[in-house]
C-alpha atoms as a PDB file:
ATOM      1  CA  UNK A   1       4.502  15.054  13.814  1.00  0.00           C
ATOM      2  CA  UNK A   2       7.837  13.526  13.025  1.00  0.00           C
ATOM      3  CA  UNK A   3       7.973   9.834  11.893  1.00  0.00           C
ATOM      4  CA  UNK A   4      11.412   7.471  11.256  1.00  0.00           C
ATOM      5  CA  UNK A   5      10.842   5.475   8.088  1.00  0.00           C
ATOM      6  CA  UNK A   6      12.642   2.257   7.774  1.00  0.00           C
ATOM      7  CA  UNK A   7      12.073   1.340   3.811  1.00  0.00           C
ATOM      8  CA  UNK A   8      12.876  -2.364   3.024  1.00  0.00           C
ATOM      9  CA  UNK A   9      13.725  -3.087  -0.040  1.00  0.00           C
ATOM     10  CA  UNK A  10      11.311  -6.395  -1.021  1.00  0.00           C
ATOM     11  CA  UNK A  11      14.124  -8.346  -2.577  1.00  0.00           C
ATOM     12  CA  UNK A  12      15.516  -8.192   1.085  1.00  0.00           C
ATOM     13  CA  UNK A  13      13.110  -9.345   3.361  1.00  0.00           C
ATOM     14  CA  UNK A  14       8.620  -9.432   2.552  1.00  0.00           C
ATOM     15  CA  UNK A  15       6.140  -7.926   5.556  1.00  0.00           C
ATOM     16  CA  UNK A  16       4.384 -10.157   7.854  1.00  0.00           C
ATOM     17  CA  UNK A  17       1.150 -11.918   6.516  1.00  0.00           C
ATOM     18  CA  UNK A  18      -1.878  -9.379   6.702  1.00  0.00           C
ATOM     19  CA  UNK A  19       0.199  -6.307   7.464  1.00  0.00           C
ATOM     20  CA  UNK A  20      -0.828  -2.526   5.938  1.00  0.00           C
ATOM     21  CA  UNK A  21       2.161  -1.247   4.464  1.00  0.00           C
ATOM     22  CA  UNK A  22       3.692   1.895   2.595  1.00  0.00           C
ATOM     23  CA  UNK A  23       4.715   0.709  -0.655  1.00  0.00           C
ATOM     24  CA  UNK A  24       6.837   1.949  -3.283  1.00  0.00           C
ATOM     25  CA  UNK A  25       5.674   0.942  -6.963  1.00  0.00           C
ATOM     26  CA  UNK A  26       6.779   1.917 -10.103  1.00  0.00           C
ATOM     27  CA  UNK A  27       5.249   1.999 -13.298  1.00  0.00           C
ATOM     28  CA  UNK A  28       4.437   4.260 -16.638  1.00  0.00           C
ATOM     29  CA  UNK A  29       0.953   5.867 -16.848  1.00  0.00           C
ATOM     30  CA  UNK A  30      -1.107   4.969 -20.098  1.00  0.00           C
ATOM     31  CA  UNK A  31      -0.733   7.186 -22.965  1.00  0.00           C
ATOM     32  CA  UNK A  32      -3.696  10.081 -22.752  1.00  0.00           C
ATOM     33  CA  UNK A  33      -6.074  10.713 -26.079  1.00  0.00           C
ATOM     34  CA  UNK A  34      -5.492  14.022 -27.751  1.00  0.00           C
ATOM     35  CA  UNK A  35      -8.683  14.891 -25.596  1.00  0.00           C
ATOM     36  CA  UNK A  36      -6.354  15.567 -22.761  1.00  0.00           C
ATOM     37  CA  UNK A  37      -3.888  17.672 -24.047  1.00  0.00           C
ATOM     38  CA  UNK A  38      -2.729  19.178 -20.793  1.00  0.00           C
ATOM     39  CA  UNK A  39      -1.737  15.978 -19.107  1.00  0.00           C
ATOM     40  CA  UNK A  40       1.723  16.467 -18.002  1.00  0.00           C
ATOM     41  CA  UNK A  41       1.992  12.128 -16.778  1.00  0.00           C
ATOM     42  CA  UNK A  42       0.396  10.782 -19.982  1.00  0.00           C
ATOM     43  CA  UNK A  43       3.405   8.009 -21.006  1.00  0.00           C
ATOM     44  CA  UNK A  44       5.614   9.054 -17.841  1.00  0.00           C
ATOM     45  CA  UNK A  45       7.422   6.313 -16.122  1.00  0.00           C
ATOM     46  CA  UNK A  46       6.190   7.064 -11.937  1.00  0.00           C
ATOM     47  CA  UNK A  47       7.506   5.934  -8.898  1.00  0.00           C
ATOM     48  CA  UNK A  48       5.285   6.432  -5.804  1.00  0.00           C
ATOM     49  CA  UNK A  49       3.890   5.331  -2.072  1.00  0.00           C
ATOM     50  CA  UNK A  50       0.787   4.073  -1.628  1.00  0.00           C
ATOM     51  CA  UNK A  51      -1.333   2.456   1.095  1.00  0.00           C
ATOM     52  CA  UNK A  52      -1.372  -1.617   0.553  1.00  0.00           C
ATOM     53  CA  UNK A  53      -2.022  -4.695   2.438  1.00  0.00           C
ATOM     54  CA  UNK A  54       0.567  -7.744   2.002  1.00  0.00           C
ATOM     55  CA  UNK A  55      -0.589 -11.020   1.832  1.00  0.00           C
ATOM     56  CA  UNK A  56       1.377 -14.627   1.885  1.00  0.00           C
ATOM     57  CA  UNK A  57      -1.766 -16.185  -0.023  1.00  0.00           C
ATOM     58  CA  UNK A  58      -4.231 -14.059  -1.482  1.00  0.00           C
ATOM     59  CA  UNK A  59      -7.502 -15.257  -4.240  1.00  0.00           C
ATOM     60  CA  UNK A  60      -8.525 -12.368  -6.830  1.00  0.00           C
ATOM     61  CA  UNK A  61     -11.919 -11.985  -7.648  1.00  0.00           C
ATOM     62  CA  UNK A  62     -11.221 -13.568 -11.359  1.00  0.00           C
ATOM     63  CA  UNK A  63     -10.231 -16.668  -8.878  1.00  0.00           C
ATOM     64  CA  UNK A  64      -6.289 -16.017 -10.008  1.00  0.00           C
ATOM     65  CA  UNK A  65      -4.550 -16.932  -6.285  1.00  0.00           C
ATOM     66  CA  UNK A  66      -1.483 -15.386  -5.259  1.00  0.00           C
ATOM     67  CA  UNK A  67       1.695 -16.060  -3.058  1.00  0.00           C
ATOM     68  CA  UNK A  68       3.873 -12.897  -1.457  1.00  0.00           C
ATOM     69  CA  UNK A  69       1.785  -9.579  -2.416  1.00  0.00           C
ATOM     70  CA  UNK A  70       0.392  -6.509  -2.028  1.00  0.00           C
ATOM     71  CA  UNK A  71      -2.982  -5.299  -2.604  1.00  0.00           C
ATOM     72  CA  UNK A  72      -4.130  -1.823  -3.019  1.00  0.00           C
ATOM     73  CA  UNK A  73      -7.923  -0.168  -1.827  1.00  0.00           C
ATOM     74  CA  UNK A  74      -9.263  -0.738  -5.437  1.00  0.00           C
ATOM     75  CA  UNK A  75      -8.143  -4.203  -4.706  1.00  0.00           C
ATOM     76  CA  UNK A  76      -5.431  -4.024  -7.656  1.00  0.00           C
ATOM     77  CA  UNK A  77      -2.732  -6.776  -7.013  1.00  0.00           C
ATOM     78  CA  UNK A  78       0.924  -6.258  -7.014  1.00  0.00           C
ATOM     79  CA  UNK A  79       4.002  -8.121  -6.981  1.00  0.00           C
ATOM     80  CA  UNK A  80       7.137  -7.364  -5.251  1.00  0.00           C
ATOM     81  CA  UNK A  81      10.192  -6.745  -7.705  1.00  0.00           C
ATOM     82  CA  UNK A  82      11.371  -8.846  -9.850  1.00  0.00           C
ATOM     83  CA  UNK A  83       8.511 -11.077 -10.749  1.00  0.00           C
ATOM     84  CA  UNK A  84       5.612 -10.286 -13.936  1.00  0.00           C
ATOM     85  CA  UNK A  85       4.102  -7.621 -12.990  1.00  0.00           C
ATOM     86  CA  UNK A  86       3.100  -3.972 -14.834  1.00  0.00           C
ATOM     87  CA  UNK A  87       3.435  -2.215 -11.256  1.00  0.00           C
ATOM     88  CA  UNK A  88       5.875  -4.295  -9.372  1.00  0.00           C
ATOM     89  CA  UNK A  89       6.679  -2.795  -5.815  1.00  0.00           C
ATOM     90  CA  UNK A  90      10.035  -1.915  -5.104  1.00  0.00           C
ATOM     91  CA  UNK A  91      10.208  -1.657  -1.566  1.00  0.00           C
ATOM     92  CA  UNK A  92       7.808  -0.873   1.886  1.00  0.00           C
ATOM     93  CA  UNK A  93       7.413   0.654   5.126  1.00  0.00           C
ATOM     94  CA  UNK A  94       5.316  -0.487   8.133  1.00  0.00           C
ATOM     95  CA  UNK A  95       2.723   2.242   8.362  1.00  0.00           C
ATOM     96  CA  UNK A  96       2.795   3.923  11.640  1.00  0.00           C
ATOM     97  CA  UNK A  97      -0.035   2.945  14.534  1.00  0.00           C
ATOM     98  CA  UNK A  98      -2.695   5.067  15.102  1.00  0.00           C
ATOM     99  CA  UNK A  99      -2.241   7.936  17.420  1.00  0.00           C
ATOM    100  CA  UNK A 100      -1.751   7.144  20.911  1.00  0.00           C
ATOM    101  CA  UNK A 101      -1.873   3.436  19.952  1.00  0.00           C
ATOM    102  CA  UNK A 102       0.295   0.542  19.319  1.00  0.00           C
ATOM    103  CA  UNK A 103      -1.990  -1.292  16.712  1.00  0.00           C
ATOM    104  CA  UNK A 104      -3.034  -0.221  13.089  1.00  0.00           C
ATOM    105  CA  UNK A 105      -6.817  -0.873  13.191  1.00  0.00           C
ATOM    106  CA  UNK A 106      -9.626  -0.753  15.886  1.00  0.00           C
ATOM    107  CA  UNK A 107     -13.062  -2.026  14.155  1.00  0.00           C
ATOM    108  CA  UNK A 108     -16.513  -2.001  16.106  1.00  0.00           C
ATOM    109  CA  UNK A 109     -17.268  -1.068  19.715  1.00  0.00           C
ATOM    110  CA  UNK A 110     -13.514   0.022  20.697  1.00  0.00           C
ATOM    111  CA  UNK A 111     -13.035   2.942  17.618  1.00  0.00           C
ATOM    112  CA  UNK A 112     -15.349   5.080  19.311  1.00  0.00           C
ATOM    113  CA  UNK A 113     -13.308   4.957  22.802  1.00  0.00           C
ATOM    114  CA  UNK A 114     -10.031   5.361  20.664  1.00  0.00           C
ATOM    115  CA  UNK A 115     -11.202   8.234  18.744  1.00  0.00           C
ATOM    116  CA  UNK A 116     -12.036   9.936  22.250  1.00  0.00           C
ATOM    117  CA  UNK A 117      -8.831   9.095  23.892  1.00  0.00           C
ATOM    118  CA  UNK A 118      -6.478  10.427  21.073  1.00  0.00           C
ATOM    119  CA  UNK A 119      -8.697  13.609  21.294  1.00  0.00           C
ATOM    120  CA  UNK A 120      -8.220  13.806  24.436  1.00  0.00           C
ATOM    121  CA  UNK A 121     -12.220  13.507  25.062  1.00  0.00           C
ATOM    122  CA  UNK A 122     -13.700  15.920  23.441  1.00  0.00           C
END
């Protein structure tokens, strides 16, 4: 499957509130103990995608609140850019819609249907 990826850079222009998102975040991996000799990204700077979810207002579970950013599955918070932050994102990319879909989430009664139809009915 071939996909067209518009990447925004955040200093640009921010997702819409609530939105799942490709971003781009950069960073340097903690130094590794001499236990691990073999690891190649101990103290490497990294730039990579992951899956996020913006938010306009968002309240950690230490109570800190937020304004503009992203949040990863382990619910780790980042900033765009530009602002304090040890894994700022640089830019993002709407993620694409589910397969034969125009939306980015089905929850409850309607995944089962969804999963059927982009089967094609198994």
């Amino acid at each position: 499957m071939d996909a067209v990826v518009e990447w925004v850079d955040v200093r640009e222009r921010l997702p819409k509130d609530g939105m799942p998102v490709a971003a781009a975040t950069t960073g340097r991996y903690p130094r590794g103990s001499e236990a691990e000799p073999d690891d190649t990204e101990s103290g490497q700077d990294f730039w990579l995608v992951m899956p996020m979810r913006f938010a306009a207002r968002h309240t950690s579970e230490d109570g800190s609140r937020y304004q503009d950013c992203f949040i990863d599955s382990d619910r780790i918070v980042r900033l765009p850019c530009g602002r304090p932050c040890a894994e700022p994102v640089t830019h993002w990319a709407y993620l694409p819609a589910l397969p034969g879909m125009t939306v980015h989430s089905v929850v409850g009664e309607g995944v089962r249907t969804a999963l059927q139809d982009a089967r094609g009915r198994d």
